[in-house]
Protein backbone atom coordinates (compact mmCIF):
# COMPACT_ATOMS: atom_id res chain seq x y z
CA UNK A 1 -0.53 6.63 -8.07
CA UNK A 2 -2.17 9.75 -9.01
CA UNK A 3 -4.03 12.28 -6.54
CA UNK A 4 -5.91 15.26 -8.81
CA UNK A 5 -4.25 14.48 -11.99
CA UNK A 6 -0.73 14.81 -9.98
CA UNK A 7 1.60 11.43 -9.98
CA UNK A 8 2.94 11.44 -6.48
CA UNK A 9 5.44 8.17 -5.35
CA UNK A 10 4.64 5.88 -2.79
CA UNK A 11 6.84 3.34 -1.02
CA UNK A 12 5.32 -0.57 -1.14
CA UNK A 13 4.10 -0.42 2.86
CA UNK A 14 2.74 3.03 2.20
CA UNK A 15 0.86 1.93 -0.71
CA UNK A 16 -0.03 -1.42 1.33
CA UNK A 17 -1.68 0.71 3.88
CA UNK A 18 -3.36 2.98 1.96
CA UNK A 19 -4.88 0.26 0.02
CA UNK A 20 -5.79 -1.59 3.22
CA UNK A 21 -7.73 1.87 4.71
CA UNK A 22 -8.83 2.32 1.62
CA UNK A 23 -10.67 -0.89 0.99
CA UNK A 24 -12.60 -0.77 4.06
CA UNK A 25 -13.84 2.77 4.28
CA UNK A 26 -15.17 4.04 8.14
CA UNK A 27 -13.28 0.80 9.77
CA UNK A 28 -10.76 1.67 12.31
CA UNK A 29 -7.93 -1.16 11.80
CA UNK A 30 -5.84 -0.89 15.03
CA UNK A 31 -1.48 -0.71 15.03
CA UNK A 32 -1.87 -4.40 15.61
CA UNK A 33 -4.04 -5.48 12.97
CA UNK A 34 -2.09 -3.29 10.56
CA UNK A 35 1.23 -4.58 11.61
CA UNK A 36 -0.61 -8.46 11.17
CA UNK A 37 -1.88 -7.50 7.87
CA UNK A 38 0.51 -4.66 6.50
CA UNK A 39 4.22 -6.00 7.74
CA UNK A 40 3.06 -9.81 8.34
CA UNK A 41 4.69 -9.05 12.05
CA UNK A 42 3.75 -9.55 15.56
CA UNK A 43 3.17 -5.65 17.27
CA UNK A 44 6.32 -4.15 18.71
CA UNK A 45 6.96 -0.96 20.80
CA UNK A 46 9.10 0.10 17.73
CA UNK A 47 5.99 -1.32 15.80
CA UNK A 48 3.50 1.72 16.52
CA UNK A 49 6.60 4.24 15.63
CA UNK A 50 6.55 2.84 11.96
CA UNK A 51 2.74 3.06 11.50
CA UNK A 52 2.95 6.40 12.79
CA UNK A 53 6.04 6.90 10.49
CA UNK A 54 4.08 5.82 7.27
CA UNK A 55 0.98 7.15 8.32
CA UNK A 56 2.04 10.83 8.23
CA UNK A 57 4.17 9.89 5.46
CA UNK A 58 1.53 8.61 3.49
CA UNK A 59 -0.88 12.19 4.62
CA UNK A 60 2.27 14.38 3.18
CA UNK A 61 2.08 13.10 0.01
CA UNK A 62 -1.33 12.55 -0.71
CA UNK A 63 -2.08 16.33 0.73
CA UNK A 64 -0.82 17.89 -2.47
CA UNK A 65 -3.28 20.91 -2.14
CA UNK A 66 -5.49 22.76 0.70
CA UNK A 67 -8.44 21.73 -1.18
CA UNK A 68 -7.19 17.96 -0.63
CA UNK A 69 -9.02 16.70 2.55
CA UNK A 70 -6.83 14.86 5.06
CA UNK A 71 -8.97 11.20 4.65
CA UNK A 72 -6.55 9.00 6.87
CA UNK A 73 -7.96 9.56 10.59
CA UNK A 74 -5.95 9.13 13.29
CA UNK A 75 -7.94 6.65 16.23
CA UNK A 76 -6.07 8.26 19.35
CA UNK A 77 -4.29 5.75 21.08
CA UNK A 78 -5.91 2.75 18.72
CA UNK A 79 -5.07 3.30 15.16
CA UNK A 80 -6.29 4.74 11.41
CA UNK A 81 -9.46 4.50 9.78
CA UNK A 82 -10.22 5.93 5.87
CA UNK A 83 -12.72 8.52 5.69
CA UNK A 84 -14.25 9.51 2.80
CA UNK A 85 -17.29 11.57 4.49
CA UNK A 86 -15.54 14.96 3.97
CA UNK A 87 -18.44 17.14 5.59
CA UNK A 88 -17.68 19.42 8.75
CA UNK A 89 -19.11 17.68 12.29
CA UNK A 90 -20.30 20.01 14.42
């Protein structure tokens, strides 16, 4: 995958997640519905931990300059969401 011209690596879930968010811009998919659709698996305590895991992961690597806006919104206590409306909320 490429981010700015830059080729950056990206493990199969992390690029099965991103594509997911991606896909449907603005919708918040909750740790269960990405666990159903991402891993195929019912949720799990440990379940959360690994979205979490790949989630940041997944921000790390696609964050490859300041200019590069963090799109993958966290839904406290719910999920992620893709967000490609990059301007300030006041």
């Amino acid at each position: 995958m490429e981010v700015c011209s830059k080729e950056i690596m990206l493990t199969a879930k992390e690029f099965d997640l991103l594509a997911l968010l991606i896909r449907n811009p603005g919708r918040v998919f909750t740790f269960e519905m990405i666990m159903d659709l991402v891993w195929n698996e019912e949720d799990s305590f440990y379940s959360r931990k690994v979205i979490i895991n790949h989630a940041s992961n997944l921000r790390k690597k696609l964050r490859i300059s300041d200019a590069v806006p963090d799109y993958i919104k966290s839904i406290r206590g719910v999920g992620y969401k893709f967000d490609n409306d990059c301007r300030e909320t006041t």
